[in-house]
N, C-alpha and C. Protein backbone atom coordinates (compact mmCIF):
# COMPACT_ATOMS: atom_id res chain seq x y z
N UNK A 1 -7.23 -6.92 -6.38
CA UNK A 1 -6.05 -7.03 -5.56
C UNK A 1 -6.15 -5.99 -4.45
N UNK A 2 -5.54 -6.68 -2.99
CA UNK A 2 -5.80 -5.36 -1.91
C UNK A 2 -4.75 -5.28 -1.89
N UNK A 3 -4.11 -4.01 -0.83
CA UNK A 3 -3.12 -3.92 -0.49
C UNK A 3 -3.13 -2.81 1.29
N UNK A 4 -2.42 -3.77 1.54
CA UNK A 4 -2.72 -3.17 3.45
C UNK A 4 -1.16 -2.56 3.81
N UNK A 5 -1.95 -0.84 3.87
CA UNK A 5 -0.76 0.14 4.26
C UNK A 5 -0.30 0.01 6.20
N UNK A 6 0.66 0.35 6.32
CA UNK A 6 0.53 0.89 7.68
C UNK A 6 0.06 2.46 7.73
N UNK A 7 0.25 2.60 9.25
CA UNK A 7 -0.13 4.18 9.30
C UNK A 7 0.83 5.14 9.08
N UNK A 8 2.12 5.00 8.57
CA UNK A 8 2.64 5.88 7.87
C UNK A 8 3.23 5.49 6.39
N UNK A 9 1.95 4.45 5.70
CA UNK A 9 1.74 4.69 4.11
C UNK A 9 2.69 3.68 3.48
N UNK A 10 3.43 2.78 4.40
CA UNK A 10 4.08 1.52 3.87
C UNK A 10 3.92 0.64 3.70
N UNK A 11 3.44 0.16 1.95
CA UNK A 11 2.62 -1.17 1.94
C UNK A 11 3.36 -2.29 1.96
N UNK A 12 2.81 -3.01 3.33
CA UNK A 12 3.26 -4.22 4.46
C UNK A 12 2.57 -5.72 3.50
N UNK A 13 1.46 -5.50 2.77
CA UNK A 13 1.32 -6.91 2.11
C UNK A 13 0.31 -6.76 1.00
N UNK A 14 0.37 -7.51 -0.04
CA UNK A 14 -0.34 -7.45 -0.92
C UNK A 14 -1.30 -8.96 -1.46
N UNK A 15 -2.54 -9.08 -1.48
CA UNK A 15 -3.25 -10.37 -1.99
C UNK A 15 -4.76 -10.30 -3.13
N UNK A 16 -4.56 -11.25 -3.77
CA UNK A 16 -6.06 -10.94 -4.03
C UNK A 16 -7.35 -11.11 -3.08
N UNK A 17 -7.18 -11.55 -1.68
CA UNK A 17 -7.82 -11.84 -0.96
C UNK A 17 -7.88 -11.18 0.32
N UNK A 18 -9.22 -10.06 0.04
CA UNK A 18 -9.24 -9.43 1.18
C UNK A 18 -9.24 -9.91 2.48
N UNK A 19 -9.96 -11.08 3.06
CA UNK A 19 -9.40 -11.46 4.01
C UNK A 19 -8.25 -12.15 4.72
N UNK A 20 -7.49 -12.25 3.31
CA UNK A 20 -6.09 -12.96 3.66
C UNK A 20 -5.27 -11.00 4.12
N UNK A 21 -5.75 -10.31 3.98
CA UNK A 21 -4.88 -8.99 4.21
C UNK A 21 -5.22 -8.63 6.01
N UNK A 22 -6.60 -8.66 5.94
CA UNK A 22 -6.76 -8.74 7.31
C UNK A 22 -6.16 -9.82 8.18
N UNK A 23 -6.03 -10.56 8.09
CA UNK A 23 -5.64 -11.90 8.82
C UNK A 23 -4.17 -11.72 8.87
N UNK A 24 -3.77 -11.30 7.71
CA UNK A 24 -1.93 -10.36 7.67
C UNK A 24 -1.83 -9.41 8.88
N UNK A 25 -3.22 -8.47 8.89
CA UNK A 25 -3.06 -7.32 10.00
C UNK A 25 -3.24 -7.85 11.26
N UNK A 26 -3.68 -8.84 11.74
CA UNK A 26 -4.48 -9.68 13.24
C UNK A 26 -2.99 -10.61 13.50
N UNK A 27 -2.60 -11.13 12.55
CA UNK A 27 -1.44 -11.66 12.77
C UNK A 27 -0.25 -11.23 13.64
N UNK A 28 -0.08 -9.95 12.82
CA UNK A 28 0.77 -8.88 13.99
C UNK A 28 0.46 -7.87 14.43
N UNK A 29 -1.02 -8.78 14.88
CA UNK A 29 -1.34 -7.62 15.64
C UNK A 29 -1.66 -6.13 15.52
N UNK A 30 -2.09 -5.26 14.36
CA UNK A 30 -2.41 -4.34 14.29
C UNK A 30 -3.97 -3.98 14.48
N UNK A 31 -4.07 -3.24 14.77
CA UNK A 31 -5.58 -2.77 14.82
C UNK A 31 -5.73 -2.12 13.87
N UNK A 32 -6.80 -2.01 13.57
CA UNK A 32 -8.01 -1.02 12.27
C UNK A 32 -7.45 0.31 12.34
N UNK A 33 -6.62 1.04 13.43
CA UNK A 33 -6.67 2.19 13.40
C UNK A 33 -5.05 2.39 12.81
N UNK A 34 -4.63 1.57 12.76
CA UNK A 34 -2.74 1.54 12.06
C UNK A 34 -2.79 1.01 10.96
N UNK A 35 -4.09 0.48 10.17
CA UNK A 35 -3.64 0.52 8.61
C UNK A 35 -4.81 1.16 7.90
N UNK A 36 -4.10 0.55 6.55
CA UNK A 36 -5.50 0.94 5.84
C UNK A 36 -5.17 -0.25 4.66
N UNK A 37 -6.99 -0.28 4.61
CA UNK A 37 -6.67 -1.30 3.20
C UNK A 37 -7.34 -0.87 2.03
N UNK A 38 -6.61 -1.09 0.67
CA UNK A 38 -7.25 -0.40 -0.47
C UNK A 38 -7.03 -1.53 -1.20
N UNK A 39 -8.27 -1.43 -2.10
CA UNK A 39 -8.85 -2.40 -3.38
C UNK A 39 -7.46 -1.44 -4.48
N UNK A 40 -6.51 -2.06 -4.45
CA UNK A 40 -5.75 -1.57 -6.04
C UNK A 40 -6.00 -2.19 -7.20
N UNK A 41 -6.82 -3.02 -7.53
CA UNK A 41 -7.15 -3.46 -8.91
C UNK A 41 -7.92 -1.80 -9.71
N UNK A 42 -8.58 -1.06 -8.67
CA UNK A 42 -9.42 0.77 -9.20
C UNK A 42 -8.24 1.01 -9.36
N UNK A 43 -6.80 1.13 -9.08
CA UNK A 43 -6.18 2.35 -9.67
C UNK A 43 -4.71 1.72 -10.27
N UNK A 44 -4.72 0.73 -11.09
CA UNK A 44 -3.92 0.41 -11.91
C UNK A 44 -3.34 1.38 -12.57
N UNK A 45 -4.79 1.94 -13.40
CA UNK A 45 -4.43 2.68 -14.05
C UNK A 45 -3.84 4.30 -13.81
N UNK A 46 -4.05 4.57 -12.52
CA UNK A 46 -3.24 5.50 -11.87
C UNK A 46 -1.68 5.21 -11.59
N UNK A 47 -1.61 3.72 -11.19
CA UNK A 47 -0.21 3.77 -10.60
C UNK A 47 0.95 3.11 -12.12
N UNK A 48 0.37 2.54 -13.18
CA UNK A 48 0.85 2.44 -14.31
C UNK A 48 1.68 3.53 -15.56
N UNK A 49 1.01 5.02 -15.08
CA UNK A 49 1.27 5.72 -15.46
C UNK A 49 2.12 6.80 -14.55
N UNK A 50 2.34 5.78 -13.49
CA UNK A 50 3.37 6.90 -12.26
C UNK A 50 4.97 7.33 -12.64
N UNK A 51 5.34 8.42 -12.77
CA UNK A 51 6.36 8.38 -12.44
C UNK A 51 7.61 8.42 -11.23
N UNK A 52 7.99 7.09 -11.16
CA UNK A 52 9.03 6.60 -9.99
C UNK A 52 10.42 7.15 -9.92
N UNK A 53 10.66 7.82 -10.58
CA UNK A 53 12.00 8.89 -10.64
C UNK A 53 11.77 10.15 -10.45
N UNK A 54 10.89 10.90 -9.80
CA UNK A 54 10.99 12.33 -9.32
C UNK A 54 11.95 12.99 -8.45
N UNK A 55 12.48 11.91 -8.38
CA UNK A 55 13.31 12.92 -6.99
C UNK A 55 14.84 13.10 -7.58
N UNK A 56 15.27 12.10 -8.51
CA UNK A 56 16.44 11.59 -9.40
C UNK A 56 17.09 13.15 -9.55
N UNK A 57 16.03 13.96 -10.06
CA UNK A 57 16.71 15.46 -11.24
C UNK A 57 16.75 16.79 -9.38
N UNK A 58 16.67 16.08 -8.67
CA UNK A 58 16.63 17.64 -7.36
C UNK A 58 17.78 17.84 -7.47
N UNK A 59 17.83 19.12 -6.86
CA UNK A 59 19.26 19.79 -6.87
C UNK A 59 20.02 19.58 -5.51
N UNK A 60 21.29 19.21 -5.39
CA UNK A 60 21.78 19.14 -4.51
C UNK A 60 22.58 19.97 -3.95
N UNK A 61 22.22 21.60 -4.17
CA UNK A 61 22.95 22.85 -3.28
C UNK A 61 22.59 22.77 -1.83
């Protein structure tokens, strides 16, 4: 599975088909230098074990 960030880290689309991600980026127009694309099937196991509530416990003084 890829997944194509913009350049400030917001993932804009997700496929199993790398060239369906590029063709996402040509579509509107982005160039090579405003995204990035990463193979996420390598880090499942990184983002499976994420925790998505860090910010929940900050203090609000």
């Amino acid at each position: 599975m890829y997944g194509l960030y913009d350049k400030e880290g917001i993932l804009r689309f997700v496929d199993s088909d790398k060239d369906a991600c590029i063709a996402y980026a040509e579509l509107f127009e982005l160039c090579s230098t405003n995204y990035c694309l990463m193979d996420l099937a390598n880090d499942t196991k990184k983002v499976k074990f994420t925790n998505l509530d860090q910010n929940l416990e900050e203090s609000n003084n």
